[in-house]
N, C-alpha and C. Protein backbone atom coordinates (compact mmCIF):
# COMPACT_ATOMS: atom_id res chain seq x y z
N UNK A 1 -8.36 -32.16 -12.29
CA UNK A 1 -7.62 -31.64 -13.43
C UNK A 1 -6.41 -32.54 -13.70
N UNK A 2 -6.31 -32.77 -14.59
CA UNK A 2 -5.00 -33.62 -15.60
C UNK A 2 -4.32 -32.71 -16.47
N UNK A 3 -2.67 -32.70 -15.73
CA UNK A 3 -1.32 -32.43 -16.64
C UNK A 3 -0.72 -33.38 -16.98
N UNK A 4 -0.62 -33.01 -18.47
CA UNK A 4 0.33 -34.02 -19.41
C UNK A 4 1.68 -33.46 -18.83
N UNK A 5 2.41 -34.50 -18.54
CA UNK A 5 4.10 -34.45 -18.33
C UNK A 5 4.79 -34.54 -19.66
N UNK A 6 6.11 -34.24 -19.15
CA UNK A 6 7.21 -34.37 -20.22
C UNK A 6 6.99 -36.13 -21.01
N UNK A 7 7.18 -37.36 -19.76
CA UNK A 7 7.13 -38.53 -20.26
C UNK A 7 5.58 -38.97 -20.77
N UNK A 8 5.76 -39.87 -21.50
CA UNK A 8 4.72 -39.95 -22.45
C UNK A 8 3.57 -40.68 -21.64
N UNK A 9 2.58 -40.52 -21.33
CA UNK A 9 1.22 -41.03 -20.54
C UNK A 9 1.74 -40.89 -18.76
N UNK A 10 2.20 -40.16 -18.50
CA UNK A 10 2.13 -39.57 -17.18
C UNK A 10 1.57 -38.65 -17.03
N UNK A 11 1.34 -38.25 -16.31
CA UNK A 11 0.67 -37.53 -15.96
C UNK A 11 0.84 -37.00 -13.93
N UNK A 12 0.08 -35.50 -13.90
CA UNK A 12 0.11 -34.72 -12.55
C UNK A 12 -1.63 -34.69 -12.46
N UNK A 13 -2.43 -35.59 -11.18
CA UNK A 13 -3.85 -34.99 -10.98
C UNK A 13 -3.95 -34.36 -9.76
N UNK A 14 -4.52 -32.85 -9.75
CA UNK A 14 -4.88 -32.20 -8.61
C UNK A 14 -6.15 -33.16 -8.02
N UNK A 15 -5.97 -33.64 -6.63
CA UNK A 15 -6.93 -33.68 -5.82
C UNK A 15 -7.92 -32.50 -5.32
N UNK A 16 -8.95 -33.01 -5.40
CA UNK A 16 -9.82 -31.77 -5.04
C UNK A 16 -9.91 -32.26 -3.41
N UNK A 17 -9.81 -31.13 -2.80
CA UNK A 17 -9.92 -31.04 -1.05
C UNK A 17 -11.65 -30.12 -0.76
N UNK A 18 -11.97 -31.14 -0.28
CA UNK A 18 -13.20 -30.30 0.48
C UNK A 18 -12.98 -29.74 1.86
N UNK A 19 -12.70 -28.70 2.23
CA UNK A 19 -12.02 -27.99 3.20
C UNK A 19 -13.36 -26.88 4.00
N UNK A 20 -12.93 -27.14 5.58
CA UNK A 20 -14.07 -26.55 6.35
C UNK A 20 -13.07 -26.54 7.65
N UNK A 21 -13.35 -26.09 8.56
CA UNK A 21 -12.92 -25.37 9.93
C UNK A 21 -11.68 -26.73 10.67
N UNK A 22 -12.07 -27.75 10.41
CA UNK A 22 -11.82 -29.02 10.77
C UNK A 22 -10.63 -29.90 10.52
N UNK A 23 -10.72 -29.29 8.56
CA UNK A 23 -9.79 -29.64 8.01
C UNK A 23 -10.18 -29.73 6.79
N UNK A 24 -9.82 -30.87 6.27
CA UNK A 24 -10.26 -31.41 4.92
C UNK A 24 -10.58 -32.59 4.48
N UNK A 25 -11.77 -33.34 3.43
CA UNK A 25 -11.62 -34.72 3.34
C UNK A 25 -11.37 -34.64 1.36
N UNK A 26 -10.33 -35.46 0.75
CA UNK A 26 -10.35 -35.82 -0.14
C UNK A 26 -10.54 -37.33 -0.89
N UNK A 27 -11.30 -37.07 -1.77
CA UNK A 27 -11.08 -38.82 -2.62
C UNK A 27 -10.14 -39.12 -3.43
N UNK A 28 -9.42 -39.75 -2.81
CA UNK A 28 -7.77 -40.29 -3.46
C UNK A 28 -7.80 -41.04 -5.00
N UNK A 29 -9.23 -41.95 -4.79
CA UNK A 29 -8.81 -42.69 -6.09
C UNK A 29 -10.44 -43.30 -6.46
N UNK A 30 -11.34 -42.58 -7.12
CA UNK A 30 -12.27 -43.34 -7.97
C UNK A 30 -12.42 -43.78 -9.48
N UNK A 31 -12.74 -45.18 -9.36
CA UNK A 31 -12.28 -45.87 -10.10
C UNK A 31 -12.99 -45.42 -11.82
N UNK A 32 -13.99 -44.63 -11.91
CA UNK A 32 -15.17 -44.03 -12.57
C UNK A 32 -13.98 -42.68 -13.44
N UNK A 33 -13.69 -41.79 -12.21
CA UNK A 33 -12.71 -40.77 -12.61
C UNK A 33 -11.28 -41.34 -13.44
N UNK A 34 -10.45 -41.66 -12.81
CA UNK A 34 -9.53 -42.61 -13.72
C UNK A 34 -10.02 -43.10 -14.43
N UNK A 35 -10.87 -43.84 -14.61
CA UNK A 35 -10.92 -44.64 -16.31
C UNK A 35 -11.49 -43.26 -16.99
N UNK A 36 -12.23 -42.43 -17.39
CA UNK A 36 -12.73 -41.06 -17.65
C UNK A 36 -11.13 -40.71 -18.27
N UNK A 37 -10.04 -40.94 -17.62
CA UNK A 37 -8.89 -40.03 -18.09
C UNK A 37 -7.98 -40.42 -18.62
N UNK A 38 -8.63 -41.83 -18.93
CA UNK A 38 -7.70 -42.64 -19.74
C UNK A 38 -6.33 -43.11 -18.77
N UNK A 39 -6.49 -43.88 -17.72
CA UNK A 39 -5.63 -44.17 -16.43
C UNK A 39 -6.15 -45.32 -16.50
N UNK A 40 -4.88 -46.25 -16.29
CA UNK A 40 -5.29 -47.90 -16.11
C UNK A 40 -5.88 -47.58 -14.59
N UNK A 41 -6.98 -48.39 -14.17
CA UNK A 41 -8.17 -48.11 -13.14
C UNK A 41 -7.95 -49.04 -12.41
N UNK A 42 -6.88 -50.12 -12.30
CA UNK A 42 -6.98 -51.21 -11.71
C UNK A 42 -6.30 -50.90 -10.25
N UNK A 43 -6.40 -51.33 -9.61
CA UNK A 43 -5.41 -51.28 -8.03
C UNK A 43 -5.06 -52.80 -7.95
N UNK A 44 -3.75 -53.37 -8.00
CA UNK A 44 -3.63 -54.62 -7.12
C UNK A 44 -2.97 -54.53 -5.99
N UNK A 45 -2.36 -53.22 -5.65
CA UNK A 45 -1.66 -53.31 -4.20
C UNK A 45 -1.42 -51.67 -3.83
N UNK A 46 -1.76 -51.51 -2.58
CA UNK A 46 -1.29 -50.23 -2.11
C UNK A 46 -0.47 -50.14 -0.87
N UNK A 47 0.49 -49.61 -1.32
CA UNK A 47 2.28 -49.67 -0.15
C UNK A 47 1.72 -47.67 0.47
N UNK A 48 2.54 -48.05 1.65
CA UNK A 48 2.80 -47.11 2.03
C UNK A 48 3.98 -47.08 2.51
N UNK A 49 4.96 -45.46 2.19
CA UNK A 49 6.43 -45.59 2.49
C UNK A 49 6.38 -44.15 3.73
N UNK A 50 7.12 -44.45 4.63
CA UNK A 50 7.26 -43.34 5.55
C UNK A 50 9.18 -43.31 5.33
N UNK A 51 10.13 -42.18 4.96
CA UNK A 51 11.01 -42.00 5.32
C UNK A 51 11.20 -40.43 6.45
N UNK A 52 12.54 -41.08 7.29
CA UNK A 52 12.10 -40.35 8.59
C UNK A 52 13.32 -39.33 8.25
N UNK A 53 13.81 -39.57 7.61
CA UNK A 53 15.21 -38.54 7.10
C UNK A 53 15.42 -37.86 5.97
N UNK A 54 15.91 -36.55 6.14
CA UNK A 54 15.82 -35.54 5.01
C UNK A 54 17.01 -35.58 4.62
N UNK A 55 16.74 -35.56 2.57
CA UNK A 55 17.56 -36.16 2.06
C UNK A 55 17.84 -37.60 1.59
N UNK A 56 16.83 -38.24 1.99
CA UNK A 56 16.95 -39.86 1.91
C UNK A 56 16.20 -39.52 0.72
N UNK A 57 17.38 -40.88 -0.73
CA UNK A 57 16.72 -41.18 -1.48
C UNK A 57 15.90 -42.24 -1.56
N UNK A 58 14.98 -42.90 -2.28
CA UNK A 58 14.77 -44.21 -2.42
C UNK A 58 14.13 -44.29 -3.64
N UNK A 59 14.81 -44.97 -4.80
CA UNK A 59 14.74 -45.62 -6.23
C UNK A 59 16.21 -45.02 -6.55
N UNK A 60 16.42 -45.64 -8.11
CA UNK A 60 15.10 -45.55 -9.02
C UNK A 60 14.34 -46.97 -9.33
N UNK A 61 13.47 -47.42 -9.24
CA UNK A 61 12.88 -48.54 -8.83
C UNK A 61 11.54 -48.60 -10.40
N UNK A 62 11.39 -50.01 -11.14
CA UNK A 62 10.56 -50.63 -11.91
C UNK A 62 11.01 -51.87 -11.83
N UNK A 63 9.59 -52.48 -12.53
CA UNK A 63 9.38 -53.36 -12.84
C UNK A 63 9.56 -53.96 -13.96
N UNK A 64 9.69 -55.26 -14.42
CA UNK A 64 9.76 -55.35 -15.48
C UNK A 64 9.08 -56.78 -16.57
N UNK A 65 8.32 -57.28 -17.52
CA UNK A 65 7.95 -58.14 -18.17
C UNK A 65 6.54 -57.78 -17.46
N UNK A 66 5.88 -59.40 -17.31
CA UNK A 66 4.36 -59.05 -17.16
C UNK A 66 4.32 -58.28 -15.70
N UNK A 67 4.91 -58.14 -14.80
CA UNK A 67 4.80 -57.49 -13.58
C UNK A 67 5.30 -55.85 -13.35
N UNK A 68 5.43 -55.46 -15.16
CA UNK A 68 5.68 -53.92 -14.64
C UNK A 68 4.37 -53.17 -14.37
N UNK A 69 4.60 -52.24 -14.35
CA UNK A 69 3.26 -51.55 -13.11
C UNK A 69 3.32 -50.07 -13.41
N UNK A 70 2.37 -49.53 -13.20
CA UNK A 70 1.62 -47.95 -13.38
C UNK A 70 1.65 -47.29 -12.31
N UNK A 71 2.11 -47.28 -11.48
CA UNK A 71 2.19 -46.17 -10.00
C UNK A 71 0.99 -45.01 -10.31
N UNK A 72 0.90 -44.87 -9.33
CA UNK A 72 -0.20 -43.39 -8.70
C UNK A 72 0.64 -42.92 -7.52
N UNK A 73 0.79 -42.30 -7.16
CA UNK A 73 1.93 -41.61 -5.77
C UNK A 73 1.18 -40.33 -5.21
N UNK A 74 1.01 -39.98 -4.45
CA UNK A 74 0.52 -39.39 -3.34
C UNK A 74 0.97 -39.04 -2.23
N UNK A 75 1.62 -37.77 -2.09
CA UNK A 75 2.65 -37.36 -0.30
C UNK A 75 1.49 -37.30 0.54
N UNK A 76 1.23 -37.95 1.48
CA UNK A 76 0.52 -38.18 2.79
C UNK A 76 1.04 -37.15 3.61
N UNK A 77 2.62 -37.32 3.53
CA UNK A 77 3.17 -35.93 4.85
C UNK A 77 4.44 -35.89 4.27
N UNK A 78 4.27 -34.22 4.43
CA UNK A 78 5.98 -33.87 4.32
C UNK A 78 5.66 -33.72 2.60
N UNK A 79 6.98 -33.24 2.14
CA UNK A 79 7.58 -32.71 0.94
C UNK A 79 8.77 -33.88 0.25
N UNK A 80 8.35 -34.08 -1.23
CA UNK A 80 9.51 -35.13 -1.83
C UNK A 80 9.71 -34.07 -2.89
N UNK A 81 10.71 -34.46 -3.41
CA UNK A 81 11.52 -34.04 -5.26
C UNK A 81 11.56 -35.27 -5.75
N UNK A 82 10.41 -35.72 -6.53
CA UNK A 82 9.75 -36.80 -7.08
C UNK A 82 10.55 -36.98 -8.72
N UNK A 83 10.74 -38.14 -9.00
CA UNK A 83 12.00 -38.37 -10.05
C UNK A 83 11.37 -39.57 -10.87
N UNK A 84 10.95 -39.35 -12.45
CA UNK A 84 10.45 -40.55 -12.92
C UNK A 84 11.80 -40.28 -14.20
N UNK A 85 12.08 -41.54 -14.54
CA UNK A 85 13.01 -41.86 -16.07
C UNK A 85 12.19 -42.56 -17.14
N UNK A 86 11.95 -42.23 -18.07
CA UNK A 86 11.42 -43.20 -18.99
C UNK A 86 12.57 -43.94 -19.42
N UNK A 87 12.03 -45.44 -19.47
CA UNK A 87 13.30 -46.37 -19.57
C UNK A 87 12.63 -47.40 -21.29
N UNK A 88 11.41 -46.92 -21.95
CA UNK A 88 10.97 -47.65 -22.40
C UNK A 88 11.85 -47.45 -24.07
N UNK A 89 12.64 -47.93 -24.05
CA UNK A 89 13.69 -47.72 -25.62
C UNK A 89 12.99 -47.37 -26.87
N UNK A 90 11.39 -47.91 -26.53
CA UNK A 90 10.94 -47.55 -28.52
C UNK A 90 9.90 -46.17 -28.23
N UNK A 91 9.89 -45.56 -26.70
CA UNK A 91 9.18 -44.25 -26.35
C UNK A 91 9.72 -43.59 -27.24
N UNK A 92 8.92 -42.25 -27.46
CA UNK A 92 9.46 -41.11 -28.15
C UNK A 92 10.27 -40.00 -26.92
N UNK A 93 9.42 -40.62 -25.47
CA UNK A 93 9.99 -39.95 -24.60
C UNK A 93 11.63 -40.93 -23.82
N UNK A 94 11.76 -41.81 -24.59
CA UNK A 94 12.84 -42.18 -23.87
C UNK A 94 13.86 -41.39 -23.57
N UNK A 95 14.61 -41.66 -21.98
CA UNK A 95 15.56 -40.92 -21.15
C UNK A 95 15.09 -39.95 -20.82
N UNK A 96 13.76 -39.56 -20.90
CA UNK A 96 13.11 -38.14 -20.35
C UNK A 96 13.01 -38.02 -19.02
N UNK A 97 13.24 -37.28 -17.89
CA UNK A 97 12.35 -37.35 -16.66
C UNK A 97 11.47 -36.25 -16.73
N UNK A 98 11.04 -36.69 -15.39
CA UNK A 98 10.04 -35.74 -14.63
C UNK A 98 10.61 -35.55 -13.58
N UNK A 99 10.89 -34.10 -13.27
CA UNK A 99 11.11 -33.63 -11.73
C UNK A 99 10.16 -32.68 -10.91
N UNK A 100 9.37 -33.43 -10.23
CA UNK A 100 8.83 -32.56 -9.39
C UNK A 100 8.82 -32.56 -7.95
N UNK A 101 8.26 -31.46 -7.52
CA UNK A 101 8.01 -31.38 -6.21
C UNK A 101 6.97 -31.94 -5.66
N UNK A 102 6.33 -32.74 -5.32
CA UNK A 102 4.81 -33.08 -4.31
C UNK A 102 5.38 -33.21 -3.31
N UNK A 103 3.60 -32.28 -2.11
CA UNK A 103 3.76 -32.20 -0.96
C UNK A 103 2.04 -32.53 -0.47
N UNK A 104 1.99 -32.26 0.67
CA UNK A 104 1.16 -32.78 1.26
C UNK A 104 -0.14 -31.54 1.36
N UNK A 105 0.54 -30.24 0.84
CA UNK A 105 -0.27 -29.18 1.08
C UNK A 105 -0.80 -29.28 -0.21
N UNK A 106 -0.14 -29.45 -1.80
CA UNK A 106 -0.74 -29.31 -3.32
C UNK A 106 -1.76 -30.74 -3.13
N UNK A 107 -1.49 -31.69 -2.22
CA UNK A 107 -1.92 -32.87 -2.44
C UNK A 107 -2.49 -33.17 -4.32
N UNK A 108 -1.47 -33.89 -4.70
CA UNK A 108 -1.09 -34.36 -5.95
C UNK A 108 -1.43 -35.50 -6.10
N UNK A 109 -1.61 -36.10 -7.43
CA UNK A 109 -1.50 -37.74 -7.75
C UNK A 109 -0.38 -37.76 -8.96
N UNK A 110 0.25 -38.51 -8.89
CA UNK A 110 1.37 -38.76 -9.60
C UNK A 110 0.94 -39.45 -10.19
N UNK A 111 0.99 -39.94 -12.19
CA UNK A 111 0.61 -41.11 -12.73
C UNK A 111 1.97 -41.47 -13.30
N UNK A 112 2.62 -42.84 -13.03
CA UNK A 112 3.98 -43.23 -13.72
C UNK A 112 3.81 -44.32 -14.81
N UNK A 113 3.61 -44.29 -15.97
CA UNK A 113 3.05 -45.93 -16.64
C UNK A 113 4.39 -46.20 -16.17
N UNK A 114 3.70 -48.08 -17.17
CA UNK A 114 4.53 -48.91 -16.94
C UNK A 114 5.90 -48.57 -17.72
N UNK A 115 7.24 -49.37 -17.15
CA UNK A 115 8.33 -48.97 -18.03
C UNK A 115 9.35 -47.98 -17.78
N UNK A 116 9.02 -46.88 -16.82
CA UNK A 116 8.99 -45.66 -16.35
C UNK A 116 9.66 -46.13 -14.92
N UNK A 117 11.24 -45.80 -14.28
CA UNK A 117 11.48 -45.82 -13.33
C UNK A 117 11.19 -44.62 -12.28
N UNK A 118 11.55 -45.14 -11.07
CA UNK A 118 11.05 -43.82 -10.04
C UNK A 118 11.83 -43.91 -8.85
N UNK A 119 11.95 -42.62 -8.54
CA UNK A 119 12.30 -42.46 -7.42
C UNK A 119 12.20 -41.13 -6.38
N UNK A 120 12.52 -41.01 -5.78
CA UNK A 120 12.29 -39.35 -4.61
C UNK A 120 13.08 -39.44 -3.53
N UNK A 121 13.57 -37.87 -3.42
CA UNK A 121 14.45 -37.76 -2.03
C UNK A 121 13.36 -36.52 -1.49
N UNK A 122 13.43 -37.13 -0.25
CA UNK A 122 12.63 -36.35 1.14
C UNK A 122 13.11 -34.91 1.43
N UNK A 123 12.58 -34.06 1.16
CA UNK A 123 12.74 -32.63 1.33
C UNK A 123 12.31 -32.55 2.90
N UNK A 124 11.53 -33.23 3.42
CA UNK A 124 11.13 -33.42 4.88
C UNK A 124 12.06 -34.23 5.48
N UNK A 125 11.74 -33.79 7.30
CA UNK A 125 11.51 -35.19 7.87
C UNK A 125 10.43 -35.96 8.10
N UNK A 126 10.15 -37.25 7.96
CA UNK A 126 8.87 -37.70 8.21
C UNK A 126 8.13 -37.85 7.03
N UNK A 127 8.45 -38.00 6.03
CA UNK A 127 7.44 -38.02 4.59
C UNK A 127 7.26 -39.38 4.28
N UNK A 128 5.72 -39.91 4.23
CA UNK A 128 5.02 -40.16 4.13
C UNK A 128 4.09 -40.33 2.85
N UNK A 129 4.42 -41.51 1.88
CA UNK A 129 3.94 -41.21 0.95
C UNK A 129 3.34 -42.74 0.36
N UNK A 130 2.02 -42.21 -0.54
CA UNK A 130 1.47 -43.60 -0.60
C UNK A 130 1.42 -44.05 -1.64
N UNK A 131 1.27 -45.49 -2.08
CA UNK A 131 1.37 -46.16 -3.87
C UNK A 131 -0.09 -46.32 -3.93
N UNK A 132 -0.49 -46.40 -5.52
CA UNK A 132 -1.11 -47.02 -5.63
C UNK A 132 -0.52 -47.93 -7.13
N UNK A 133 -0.51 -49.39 -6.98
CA UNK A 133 -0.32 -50.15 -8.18
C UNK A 133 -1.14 -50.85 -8.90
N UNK A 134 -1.18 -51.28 -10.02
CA UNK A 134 -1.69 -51.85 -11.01
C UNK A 134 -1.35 -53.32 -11.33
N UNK A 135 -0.11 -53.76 -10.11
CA UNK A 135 -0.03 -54.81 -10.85
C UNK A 135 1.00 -55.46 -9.23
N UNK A 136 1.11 -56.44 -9.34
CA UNK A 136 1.52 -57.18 -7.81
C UNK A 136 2.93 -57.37 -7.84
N UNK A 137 3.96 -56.97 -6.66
CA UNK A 137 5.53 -56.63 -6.70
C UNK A 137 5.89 -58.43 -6.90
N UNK A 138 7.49 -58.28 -8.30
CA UNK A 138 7.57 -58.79 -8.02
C UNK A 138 9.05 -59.39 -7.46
N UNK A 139 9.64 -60.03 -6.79
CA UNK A 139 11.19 -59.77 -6.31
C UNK A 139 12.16 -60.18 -7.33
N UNK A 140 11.93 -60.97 -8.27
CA UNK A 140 12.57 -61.15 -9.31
C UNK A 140 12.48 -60.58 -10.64
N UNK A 141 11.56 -59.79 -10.71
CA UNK A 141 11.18 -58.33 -11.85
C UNK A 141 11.43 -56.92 -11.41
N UNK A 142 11.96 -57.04 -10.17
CA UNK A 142 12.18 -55.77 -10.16
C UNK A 142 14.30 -55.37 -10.36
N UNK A 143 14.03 -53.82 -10.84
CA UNK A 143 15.08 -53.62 -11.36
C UNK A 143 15.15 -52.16 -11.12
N UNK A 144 16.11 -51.68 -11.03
CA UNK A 144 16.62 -50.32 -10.51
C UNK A 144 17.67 -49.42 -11.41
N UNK A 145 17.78 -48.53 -11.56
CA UNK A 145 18.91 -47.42 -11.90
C UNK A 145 19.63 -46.66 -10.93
N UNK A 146 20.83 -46.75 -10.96
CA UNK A 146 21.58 -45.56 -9.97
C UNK A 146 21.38 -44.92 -9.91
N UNK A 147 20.91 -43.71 -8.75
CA UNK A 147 20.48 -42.59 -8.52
C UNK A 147 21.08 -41.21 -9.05
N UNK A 148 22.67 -41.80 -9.20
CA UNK A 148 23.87 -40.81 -9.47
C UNK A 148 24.28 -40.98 -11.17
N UNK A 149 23.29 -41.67 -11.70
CA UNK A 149 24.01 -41.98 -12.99
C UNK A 149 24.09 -41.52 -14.38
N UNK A 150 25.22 -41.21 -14.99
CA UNK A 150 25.41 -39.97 -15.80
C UNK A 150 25.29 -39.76 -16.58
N UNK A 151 24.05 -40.75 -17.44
CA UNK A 151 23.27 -40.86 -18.52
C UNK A 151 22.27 -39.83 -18.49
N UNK A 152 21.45 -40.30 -16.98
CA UNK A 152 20.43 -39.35 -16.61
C UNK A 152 20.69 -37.72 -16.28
N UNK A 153 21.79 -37.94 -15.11
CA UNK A 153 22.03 -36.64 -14.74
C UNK A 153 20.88 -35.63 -13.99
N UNK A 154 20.88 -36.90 -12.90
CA UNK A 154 19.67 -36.02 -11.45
C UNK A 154 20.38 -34.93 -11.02
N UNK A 155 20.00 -33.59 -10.85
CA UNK A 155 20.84 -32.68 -9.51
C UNK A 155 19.76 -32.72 -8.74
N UNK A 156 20.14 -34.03 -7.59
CA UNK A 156 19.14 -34.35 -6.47
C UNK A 156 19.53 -32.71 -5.44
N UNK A 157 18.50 -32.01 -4.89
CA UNK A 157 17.98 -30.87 -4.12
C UNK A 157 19.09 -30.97 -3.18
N UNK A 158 18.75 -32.04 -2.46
CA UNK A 158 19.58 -32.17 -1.20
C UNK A 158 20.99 -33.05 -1.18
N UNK A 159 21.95 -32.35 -0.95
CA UNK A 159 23.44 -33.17 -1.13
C UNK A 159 24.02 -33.85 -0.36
N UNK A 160 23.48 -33.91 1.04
CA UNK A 160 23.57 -34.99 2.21
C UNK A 160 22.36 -35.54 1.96
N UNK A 161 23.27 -37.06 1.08
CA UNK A 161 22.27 -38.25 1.28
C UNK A 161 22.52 -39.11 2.03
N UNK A 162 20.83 -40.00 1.70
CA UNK A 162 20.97 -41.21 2.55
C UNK A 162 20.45 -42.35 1.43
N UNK A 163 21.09 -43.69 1.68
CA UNK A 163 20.78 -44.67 0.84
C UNK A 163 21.00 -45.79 1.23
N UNK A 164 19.70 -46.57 0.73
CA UNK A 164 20.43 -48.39 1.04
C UNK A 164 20.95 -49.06 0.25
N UNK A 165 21.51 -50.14 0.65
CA UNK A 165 22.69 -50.72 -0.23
C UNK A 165 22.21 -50.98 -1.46
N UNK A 166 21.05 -51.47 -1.33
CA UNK A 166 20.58 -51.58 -3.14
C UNK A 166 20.71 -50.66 -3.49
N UNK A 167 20.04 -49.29 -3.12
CA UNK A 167 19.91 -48.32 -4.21
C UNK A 167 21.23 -47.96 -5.00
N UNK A 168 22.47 -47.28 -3.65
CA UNK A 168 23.53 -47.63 -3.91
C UNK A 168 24.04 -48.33 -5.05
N UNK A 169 23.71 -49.42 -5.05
CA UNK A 169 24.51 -50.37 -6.09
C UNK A 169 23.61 -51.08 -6.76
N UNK A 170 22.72 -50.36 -7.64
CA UNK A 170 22.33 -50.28 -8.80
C UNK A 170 23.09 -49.83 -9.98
N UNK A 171 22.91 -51.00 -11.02
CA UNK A 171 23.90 -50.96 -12.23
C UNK A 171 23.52 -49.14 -12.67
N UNK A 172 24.65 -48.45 -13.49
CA UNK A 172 24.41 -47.32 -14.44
C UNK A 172 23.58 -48.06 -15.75
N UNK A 173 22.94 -47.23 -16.83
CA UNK A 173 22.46 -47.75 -17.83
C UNK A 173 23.16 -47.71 -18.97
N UNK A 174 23.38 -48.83 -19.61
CA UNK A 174 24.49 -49.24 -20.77
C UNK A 174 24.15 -48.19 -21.85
């Protein structure tokens, strides 16, 4: 199943879990289903992020020129408050977010197009969460928003944070 979000071509897909005494096995990503839903189908890289501290943010994080990128996101473990900005100026959804919750129990797919910053603070400890991209990182295209910044106006869940110096000191948006 596919929910349309607030930002414009994002989207929320329920994973279907096949569940028996054991546990469960799900299919994260066929390439047949995504294109079906109108989802760029491509994978060029899949990250996996484990943060071990609750409350830790990390973004807001895009890309930008030919190396921006479409995220798919997926909590492996633990609970995030998942944070996308549309940053794309001629959107109809520009400055919109998305705030949600994904956890490891709804097992979710997150769709972020390109253009669209992101970020999440760990409602867990131990969360565990996986990318899937469309397009290959690159260190000189990538670009960030302050987490705290008062254009957007996040009320991040948890008020003991944690952050690295980039995130930190990421420009506000003009």
């Amino acid at each position: 199943m596919k929910k349309k979000l607030k930002i414009k071509n994002s989207f929320l897909i329920s994973v279907d879990k096949k569940k028996d005494f054991r546990g469960y096995f799900a299919r994260l990503f066929c390439k047949d289903t995504i294109k079906k839903m109108g989802i760029s189908n491509t994978i060029k890289q899949l990250n996996l992020s484990k943060t071990t501290k609750k409350g830790t943010i990390r973004g807001l994080h895009y890309q930008k020129g030919k190396y921006a990128e479409t995220k798919r996101i997926i909590v492996v473990k633990g609970k995030i408050f998942d944070v996308s900005v549309d940053l794309r100026k001629k959107s109809k959804t520009y400055l919109k977010k998305n705030l949600i919750y994904l956890s490891e129990k709804k097992l979710q797919m997150l769709v972020i197009p390109k253009g669209v910053a992101h970020g999440y603070q760990s409602i867990s400890n131990d969360s565990i969460i996986m990318y899937l991209n469309d397009n290959n990182y690159s260190k000189t295209n990538e670009f960030g928003v302050r987490y705290n910044d008062k254009k957007i106006k996040i009320n991040w869940p948890i008020k003991k944070i944690f952050l690295s110096s980039k995130d930190k000191n990421y420009p506000d948006l003009n």
